[in-house]
PDB file of N, CA and C in Angstrom:
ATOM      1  N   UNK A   1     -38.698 -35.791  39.999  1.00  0.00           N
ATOM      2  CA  UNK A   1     -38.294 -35.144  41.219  1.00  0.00           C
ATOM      3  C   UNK A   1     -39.212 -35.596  42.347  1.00  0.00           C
ATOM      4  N   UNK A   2     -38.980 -35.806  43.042  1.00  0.00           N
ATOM      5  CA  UNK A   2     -39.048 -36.234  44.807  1.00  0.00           C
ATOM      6  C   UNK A   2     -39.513 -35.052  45.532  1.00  0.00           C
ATOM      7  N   UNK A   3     -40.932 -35.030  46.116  1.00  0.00           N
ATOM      8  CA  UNK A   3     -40.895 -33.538  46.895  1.00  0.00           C
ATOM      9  C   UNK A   3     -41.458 -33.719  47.931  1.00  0.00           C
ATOM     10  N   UNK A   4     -41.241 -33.497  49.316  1.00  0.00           N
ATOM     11  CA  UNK A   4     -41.344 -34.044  50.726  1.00  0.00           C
ATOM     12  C   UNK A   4     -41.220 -33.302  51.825  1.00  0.00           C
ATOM     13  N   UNK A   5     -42.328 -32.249  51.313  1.00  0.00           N
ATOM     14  CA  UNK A   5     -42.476 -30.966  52.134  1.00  0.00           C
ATOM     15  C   UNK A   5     -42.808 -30.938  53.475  1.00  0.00           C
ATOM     16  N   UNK A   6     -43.003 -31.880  54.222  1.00  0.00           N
ATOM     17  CA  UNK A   6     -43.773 -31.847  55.930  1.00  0.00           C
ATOM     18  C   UNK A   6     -43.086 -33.073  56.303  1.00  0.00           C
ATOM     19  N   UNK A   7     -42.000 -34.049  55.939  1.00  0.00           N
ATOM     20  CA  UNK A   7     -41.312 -35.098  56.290  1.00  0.00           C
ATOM     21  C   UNK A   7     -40.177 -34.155  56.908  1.00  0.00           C
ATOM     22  N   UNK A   8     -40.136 -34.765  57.996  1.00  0.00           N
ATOM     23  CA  UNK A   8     -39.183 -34.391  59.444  1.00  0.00           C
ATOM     24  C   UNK A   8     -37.664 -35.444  59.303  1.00  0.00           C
ATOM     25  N   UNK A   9     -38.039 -36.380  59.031  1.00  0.00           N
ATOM     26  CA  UNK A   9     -36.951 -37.906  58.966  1.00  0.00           C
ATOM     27  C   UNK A   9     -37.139 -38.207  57.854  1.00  0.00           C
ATOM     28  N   UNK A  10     -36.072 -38.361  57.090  1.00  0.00           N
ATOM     29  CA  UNK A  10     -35.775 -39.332  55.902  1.00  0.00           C
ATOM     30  C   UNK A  10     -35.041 -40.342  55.752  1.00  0.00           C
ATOM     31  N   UNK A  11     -34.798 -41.572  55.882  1.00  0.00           N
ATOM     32  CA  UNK A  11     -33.544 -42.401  56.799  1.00  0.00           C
ATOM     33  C   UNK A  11     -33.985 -43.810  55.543  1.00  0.00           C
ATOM     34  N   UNK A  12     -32.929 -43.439  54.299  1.00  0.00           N
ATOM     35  CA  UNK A  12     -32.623 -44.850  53.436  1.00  0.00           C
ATOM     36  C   UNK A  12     -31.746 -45.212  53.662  1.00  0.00           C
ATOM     37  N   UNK A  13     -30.751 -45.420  54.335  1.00  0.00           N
ATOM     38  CA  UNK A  13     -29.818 -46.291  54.919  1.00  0.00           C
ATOM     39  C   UNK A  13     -30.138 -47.961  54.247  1.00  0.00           C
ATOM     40  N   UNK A  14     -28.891 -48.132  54.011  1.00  0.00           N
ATOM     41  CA  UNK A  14     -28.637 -49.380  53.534  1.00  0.00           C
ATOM     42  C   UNK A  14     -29.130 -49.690  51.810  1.00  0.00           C
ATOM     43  N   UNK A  15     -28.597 -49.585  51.118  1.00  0.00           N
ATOM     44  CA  UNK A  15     -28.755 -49.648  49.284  1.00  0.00           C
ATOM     45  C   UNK A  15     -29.865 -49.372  48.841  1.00  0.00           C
ATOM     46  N   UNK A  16     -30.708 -48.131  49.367  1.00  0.00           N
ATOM     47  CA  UNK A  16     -31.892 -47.750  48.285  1.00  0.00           C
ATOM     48  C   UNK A  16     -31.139 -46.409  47.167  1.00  0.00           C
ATOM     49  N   UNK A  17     -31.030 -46.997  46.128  1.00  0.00           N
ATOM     50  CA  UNK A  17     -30.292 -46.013  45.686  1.00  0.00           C
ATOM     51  C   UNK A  17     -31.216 -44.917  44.667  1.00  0.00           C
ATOM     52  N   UNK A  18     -30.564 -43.489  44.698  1.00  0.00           N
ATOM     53  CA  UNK A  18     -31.097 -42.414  44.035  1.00  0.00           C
ATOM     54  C   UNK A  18     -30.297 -42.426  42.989  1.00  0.00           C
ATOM     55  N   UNK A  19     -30.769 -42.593  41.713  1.00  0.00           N
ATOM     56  CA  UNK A  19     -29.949 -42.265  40.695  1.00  0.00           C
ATOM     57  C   UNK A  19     -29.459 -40.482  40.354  1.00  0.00           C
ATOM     58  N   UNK A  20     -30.786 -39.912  40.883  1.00  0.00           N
ATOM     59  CA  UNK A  20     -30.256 -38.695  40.528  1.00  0.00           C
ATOM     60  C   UNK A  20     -30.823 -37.488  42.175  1.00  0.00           C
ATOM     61  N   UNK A  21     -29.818 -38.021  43.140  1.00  0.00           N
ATOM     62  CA  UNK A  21     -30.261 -37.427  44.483  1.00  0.00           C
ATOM     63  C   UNK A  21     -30.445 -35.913  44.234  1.00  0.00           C
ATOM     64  N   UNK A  22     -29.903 -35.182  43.384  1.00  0.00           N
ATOM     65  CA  UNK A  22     -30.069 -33.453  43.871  1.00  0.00           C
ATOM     66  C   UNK A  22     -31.675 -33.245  42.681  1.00  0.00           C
ATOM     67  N   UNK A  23     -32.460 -34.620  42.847  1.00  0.00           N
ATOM     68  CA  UNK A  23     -33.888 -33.919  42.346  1.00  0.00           C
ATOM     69  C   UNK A  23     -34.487 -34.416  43.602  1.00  0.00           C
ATOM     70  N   UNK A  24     -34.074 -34.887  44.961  1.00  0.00           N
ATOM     71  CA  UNK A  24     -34.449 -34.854  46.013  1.00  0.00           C
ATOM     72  C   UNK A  24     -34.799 -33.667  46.160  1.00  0.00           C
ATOM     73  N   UNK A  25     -36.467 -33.171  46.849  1.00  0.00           N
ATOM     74  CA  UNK A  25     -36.162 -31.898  47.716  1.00  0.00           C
ATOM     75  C   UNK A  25     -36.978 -32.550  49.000  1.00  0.00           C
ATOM     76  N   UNK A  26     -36.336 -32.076  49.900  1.00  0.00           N
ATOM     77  CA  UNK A  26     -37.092 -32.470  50.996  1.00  0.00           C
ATOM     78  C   UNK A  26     -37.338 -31.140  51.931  1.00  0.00           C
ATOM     79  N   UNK A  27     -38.248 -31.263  53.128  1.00  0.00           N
ATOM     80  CA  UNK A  27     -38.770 -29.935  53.781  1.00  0.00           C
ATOM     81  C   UNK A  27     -37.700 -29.269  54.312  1.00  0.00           C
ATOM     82  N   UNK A  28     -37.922 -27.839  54.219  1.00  0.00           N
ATOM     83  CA  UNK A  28     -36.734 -26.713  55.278  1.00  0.00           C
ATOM     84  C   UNK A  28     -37.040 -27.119  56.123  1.00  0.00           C
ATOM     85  N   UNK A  29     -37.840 -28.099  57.434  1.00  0.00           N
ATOM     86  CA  UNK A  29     -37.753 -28.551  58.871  1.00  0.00           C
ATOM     87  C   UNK A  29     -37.164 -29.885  58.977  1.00  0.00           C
ATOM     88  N   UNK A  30     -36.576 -30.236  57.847  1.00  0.00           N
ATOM     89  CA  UNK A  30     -35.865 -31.503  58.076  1.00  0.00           C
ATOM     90  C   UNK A  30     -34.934 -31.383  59.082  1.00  0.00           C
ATOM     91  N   UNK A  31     -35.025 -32.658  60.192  1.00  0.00           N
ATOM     92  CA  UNK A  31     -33.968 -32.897  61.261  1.00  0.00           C
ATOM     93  C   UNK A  31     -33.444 -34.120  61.496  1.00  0.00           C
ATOM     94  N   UNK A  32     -33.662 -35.230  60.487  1.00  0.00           N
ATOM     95  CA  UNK A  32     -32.838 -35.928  60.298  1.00  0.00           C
ATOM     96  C   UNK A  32     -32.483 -36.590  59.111  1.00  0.00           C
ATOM     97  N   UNK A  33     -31.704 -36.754  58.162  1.00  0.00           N
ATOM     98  CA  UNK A  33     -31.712 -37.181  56.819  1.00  0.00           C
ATOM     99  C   UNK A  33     -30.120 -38.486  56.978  1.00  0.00           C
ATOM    100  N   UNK A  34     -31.176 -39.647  56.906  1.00  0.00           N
ATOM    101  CA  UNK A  34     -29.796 -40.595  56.560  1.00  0.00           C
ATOM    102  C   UNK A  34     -29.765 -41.004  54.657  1.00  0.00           C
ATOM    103  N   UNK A  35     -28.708 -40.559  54.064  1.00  0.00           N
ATOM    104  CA  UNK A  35     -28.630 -41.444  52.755  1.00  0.00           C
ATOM    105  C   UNK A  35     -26.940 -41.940  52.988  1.00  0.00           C
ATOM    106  N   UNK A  36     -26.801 -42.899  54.283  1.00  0.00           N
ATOM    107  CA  UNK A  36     -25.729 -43.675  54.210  1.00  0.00           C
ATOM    108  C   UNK A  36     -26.250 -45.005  53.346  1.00  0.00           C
ATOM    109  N   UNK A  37     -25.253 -45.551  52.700  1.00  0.00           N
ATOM    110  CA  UNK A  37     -25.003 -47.036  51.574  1.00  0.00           C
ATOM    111  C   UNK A  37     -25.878 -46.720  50.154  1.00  0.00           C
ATOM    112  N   UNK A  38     -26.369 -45.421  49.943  1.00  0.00           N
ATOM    113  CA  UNK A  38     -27.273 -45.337  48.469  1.00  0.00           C
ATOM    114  C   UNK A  38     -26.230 -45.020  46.822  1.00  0.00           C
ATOM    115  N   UNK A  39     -24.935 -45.554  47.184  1.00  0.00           N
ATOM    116  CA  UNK A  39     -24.276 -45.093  46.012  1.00  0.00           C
ATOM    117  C   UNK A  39     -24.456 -44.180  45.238  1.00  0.00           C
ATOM    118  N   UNK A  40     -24.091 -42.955  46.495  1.00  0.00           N
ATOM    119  CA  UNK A  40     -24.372 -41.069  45.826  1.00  0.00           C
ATOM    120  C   UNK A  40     -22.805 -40.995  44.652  1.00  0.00           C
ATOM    121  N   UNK A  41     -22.483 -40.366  44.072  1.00  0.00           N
ATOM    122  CA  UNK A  41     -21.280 -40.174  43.708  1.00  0.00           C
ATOM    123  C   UNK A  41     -21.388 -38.528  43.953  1.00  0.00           C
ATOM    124  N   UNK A  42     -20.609 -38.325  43.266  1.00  0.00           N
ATOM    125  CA  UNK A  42     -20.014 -36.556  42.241  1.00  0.00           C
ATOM    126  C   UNK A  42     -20.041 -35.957  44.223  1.00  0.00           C
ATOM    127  N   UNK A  43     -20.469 -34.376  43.927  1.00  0.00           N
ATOM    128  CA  UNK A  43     -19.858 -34.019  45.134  1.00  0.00           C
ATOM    129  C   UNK A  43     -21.412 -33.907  45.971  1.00  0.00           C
ATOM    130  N   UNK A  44     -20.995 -33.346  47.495  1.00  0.00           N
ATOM    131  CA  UNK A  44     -22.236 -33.225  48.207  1.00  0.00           C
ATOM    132  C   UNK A  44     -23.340 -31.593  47.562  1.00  0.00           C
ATOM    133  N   UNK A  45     -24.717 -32.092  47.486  1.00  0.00           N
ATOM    134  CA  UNK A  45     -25.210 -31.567  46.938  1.00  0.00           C
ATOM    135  C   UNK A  45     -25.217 -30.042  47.807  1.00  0.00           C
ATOM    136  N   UNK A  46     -25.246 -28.883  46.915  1.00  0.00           N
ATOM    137  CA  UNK A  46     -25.257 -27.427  48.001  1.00  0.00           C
ATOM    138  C   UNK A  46     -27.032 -27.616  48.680  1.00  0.00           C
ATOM    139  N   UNK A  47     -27.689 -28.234  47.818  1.00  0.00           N
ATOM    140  CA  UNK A  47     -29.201 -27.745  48.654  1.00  0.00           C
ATOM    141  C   UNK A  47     -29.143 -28.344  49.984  1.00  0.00           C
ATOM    142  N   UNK A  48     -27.856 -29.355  50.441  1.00  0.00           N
ATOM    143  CA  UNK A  48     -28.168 -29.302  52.004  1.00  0.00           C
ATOM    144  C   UNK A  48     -27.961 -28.069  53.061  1.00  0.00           C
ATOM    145  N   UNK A  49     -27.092 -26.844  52.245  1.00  0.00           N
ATOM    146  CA  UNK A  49     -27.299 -25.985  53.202  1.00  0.00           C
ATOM    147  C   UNK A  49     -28.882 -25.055  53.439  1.00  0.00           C
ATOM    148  N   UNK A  50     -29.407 -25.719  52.596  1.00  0.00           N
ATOM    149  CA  UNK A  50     -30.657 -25.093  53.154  1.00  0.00           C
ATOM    150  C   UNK A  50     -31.519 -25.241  54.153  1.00  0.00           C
ATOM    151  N   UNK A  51     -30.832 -26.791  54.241  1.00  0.00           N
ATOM    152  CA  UNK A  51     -31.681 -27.483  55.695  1.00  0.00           C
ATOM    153  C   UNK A  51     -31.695 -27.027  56.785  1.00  0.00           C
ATOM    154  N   UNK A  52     -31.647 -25.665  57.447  1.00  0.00           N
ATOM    155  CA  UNK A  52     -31.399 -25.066  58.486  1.00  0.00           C
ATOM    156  C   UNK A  52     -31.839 -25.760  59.903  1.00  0.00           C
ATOM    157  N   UNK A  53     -32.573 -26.522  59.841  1.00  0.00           N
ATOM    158  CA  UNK A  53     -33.161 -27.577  60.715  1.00  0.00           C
ATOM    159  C   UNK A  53     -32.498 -28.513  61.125  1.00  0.00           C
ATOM    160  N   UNK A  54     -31.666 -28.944  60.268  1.00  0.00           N
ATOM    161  CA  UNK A  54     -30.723 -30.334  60.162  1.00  0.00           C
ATOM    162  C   UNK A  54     -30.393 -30.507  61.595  1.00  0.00           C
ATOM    163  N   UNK A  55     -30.093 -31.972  62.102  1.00  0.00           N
ATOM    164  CA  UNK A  55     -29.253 -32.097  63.285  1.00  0.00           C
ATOM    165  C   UNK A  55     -29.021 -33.165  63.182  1.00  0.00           C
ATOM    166  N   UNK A  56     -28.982 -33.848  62.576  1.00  0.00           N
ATOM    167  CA  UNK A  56     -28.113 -35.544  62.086  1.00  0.00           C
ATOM    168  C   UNK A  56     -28.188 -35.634  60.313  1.00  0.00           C
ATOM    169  N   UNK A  57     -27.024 -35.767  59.996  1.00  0.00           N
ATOM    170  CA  UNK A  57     -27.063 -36.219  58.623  1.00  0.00           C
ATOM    171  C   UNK A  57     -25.768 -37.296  58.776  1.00  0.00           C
ATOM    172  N   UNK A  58     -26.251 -38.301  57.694  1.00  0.00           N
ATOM    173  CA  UNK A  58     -25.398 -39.243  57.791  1.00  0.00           C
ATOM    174  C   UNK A  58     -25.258 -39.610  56.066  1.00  0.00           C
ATOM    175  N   UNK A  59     -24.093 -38.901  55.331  1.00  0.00           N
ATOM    176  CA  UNK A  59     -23.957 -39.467  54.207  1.00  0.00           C
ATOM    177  C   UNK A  59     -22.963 -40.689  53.587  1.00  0.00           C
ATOM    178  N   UNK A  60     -22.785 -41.660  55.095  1.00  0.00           N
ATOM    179  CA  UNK A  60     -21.222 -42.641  54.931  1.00  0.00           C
ATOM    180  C   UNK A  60     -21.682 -43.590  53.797  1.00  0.00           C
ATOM    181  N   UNK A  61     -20.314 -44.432  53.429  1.00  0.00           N
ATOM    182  CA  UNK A  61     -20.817 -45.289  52.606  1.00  0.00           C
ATOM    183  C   UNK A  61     -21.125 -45.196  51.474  1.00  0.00           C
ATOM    184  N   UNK A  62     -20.874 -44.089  50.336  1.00  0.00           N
ATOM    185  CA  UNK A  62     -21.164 -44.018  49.488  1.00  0.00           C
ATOM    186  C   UNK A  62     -19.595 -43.374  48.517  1.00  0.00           C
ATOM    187  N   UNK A  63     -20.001 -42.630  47.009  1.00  0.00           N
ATOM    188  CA  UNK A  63     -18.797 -42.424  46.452  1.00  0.00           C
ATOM    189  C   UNK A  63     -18.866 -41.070  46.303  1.00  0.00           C
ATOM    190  N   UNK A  64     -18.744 -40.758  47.388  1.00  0.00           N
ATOM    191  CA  UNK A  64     -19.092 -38.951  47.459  1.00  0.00           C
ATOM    192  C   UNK A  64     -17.617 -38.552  47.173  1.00  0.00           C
ATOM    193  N   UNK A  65     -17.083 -37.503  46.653  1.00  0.00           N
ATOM    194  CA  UNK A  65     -15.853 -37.017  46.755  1.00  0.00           C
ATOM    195  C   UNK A  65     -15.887 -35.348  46.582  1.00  0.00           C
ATOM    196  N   UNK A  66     -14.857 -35.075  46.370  1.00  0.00           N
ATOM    197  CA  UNK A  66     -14.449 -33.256  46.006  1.00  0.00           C
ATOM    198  C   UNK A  66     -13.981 -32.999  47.962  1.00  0.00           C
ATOM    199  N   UNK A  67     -13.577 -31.849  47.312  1.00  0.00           N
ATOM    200  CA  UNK A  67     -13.697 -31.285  48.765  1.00  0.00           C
ATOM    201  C   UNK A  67     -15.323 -30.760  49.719  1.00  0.00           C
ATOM    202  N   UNK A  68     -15.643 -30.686  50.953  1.00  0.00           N
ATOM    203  CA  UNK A  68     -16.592 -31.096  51.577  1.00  0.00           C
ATOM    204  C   UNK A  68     -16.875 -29.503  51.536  1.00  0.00           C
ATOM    205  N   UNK A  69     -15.587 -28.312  51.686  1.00  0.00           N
ATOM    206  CA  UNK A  69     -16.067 -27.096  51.346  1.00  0.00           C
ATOM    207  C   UNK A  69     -17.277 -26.534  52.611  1.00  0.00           C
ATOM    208  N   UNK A  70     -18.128 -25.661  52.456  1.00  0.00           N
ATOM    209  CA  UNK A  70     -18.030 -24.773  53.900  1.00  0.00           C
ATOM    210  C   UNK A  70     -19.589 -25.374  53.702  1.00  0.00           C
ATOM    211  N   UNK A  71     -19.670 -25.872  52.984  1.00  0.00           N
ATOM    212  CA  UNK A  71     -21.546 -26.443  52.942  1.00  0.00           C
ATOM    213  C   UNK A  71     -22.242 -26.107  54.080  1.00  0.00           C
ATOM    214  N   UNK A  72     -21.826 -26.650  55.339  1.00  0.00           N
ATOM    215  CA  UNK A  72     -22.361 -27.000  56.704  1.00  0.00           C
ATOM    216  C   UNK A  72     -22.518 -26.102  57.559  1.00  0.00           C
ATOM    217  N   UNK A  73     -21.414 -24.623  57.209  1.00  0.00           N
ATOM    218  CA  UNK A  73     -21.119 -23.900  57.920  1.00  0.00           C
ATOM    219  C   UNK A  73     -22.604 -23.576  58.737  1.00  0.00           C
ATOM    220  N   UNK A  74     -23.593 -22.644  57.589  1.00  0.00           N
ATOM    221  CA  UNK A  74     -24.765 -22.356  58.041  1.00  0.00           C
ATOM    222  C   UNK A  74     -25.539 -23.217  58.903  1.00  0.00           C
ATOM    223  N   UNK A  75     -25.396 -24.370  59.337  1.00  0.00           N
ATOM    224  CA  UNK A  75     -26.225 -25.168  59.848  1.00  0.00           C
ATOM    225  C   UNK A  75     -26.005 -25.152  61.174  1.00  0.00           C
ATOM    226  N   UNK A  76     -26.094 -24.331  61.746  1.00  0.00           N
ATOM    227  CA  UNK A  76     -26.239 -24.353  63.596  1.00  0.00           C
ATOM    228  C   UNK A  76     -26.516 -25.171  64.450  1.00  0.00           C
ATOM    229  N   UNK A  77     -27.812 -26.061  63.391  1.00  0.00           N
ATOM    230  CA  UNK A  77     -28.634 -26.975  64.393  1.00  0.00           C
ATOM    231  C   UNK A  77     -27.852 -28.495  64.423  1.00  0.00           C
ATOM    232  N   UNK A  78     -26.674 -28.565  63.423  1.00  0.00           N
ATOM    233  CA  UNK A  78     -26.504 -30.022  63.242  1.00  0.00           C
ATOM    234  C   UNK A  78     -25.212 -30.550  64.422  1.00  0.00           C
ATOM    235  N   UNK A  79     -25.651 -31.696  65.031  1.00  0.00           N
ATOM    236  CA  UNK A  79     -25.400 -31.947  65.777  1.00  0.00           C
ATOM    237  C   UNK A  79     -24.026 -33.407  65.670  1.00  0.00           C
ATOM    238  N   UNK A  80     -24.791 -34.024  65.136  1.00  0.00           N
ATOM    239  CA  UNK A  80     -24.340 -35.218  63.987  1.00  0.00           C
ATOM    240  C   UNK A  80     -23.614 -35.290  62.997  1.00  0.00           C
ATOM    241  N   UNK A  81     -22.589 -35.764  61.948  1.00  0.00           N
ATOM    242  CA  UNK A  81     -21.809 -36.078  60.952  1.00  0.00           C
ATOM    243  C   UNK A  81     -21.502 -37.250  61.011  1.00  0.00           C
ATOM    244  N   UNK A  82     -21.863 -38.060  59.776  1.00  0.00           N
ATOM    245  CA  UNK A  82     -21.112 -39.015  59.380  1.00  0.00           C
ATOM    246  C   UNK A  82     -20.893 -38.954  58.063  1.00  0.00           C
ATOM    247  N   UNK A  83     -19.720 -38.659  57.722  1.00  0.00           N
ATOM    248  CA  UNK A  83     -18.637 -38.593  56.263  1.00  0.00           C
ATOM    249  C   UNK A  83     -18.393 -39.927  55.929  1.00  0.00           C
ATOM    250  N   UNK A  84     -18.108 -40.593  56.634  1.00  0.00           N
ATOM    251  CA  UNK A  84     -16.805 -41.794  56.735  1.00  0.00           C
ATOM    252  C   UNK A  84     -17.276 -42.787  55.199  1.00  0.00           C
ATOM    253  N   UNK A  85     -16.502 -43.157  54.615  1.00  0.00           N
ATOM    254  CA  UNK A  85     -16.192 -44.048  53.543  1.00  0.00           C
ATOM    255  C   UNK A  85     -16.675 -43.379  52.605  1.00  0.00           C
ATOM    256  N   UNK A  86     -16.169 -42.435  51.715  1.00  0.00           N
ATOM    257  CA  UNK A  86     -15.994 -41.251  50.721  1.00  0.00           C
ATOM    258  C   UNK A  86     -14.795 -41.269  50.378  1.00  0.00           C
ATOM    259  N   UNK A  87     -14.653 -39.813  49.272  1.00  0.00           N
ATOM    260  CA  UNK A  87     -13.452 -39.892  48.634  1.00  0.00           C
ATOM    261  C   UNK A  87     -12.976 -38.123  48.960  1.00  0.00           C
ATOM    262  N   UNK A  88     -13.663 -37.792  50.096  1.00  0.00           N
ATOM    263  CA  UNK A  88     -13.379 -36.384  50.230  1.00  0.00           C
ATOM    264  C   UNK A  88     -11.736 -36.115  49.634  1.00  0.00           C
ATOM    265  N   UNK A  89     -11.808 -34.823  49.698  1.00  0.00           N
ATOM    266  CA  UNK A  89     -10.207 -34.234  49.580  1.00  0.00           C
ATOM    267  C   UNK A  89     -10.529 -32.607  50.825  1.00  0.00           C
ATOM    268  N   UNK A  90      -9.393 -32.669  51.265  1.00  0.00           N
ATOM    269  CA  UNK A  90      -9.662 -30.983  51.541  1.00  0.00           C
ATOM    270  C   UNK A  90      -9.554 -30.935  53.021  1.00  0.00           C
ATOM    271  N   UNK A  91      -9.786 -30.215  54.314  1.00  0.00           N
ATOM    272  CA  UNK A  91      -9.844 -30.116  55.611  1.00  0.00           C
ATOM    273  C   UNK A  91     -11.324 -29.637  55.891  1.00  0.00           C
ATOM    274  N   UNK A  92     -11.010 -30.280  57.147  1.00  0.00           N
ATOM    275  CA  UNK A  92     -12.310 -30.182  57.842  1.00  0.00           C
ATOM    276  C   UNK A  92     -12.739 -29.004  58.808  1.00  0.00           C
ATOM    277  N   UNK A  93     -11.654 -28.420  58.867  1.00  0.00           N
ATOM    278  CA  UNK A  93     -11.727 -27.438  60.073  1.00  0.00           C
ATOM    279  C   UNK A  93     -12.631 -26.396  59.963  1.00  0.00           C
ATOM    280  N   UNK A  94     -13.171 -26.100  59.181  1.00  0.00           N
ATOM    281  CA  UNK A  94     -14.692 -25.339  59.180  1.00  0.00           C
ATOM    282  C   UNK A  94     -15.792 -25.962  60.199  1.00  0.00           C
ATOM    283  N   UNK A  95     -15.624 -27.338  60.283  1.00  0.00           N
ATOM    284  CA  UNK A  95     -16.421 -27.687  61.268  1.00  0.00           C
ATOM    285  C   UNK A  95     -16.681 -27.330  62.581  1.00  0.00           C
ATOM    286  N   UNK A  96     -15.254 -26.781  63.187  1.00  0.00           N
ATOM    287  CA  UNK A  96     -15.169 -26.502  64.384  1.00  0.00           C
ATOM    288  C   UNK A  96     -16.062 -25.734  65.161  1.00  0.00           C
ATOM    289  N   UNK A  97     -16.180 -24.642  64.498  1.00  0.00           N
ATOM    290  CA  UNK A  97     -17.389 -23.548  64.504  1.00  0.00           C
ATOM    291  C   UNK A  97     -18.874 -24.585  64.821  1.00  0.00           C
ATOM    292  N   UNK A  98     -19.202 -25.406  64.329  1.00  0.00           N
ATOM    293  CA  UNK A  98     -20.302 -25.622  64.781  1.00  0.00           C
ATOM    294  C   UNK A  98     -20.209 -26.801  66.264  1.00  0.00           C
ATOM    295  N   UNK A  99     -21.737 -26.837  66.756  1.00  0.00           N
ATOM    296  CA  UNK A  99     -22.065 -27.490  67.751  1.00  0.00           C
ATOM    297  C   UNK A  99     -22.153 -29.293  68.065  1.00  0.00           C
ATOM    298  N   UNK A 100     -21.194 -29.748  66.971  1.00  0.00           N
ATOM    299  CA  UNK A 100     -21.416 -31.100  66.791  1.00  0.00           C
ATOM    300  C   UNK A 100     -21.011 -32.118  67.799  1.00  0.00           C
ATOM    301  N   UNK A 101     -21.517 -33.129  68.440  1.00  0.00           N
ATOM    302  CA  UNK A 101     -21.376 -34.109  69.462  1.00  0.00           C
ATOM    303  C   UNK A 101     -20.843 -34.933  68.764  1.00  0.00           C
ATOM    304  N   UNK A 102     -21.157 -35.231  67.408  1.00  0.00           N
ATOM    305  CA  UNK A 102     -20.457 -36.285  66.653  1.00  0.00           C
ATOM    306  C   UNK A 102     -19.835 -36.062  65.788  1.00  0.00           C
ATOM    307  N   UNK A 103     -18.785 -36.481  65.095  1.00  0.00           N
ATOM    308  CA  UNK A 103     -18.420 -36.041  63.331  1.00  0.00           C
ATOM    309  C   UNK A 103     -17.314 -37.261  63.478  1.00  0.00           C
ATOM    310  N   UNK A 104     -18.078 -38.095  62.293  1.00  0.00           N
ATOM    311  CA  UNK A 104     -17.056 -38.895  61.862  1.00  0.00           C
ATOM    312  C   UNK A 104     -16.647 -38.759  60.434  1.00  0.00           C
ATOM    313  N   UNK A 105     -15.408 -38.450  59.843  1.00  0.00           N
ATOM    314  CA  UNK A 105     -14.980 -38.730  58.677  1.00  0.00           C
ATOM    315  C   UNK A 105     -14.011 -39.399  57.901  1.00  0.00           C
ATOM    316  N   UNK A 106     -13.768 -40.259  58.265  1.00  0.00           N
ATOM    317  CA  UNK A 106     -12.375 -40.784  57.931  1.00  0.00           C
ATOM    318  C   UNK A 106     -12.440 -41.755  56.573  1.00  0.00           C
ATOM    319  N   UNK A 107     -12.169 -41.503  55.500  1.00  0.00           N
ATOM    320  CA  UNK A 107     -11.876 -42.273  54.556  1.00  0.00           C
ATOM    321  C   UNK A 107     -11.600 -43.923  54.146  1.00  0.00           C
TER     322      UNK A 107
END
């Protein structure tokens, strides 16, 4: 397990891959986390709703699927989404509710 208690940014972008991402923990003040291109599969992990800090996450590019489900709801601070190249199923409209400038998801 991975533990990264006072890291603010986490940004592996581009093929560093986690074989087993939900033994990631990273800090409750995280405010930016990229794991776009790390070949995540199965579904998005729930410990991102803990990130109450969050304001960019970018999980594109990988083989994420299931439905995306209300995960995000809690996250007030996130500003950012990138979904795009996944295998989601399901609607997005939970998103609306939050404050996002960006959200890309498109399959």
């Amino acid at each position: 397990m991975m533990i990264l208690k006072k890291l603010k940014i986490l940004d592996t972008g581009r093929y560093i891959a986690f074989d087993e991402y939900e033994g990631i923990e990273v800090a409750w003040n995280q405010v930016k986390l990229n794991l776009a291109f790390n070949r995540l599969s199965q579904n998005i992990p729930f410990s991102l709703a803990s990130l109450k800090s969050l304001r960019y996450l970018n999980l594109s590019h990988n083989s994420l699927s299931g439905s995306i489900g209300d995960i995000f709801t809690g996250l007030k601070n996130l500003k950012q989404i990138d979904l795009q190249s996944n295998q989601f199923t399901g609607s997005v409209n939970f998103l609306a509710g939050l404050p996002l400038s960006y959200l890309y998801v498109l399959n």
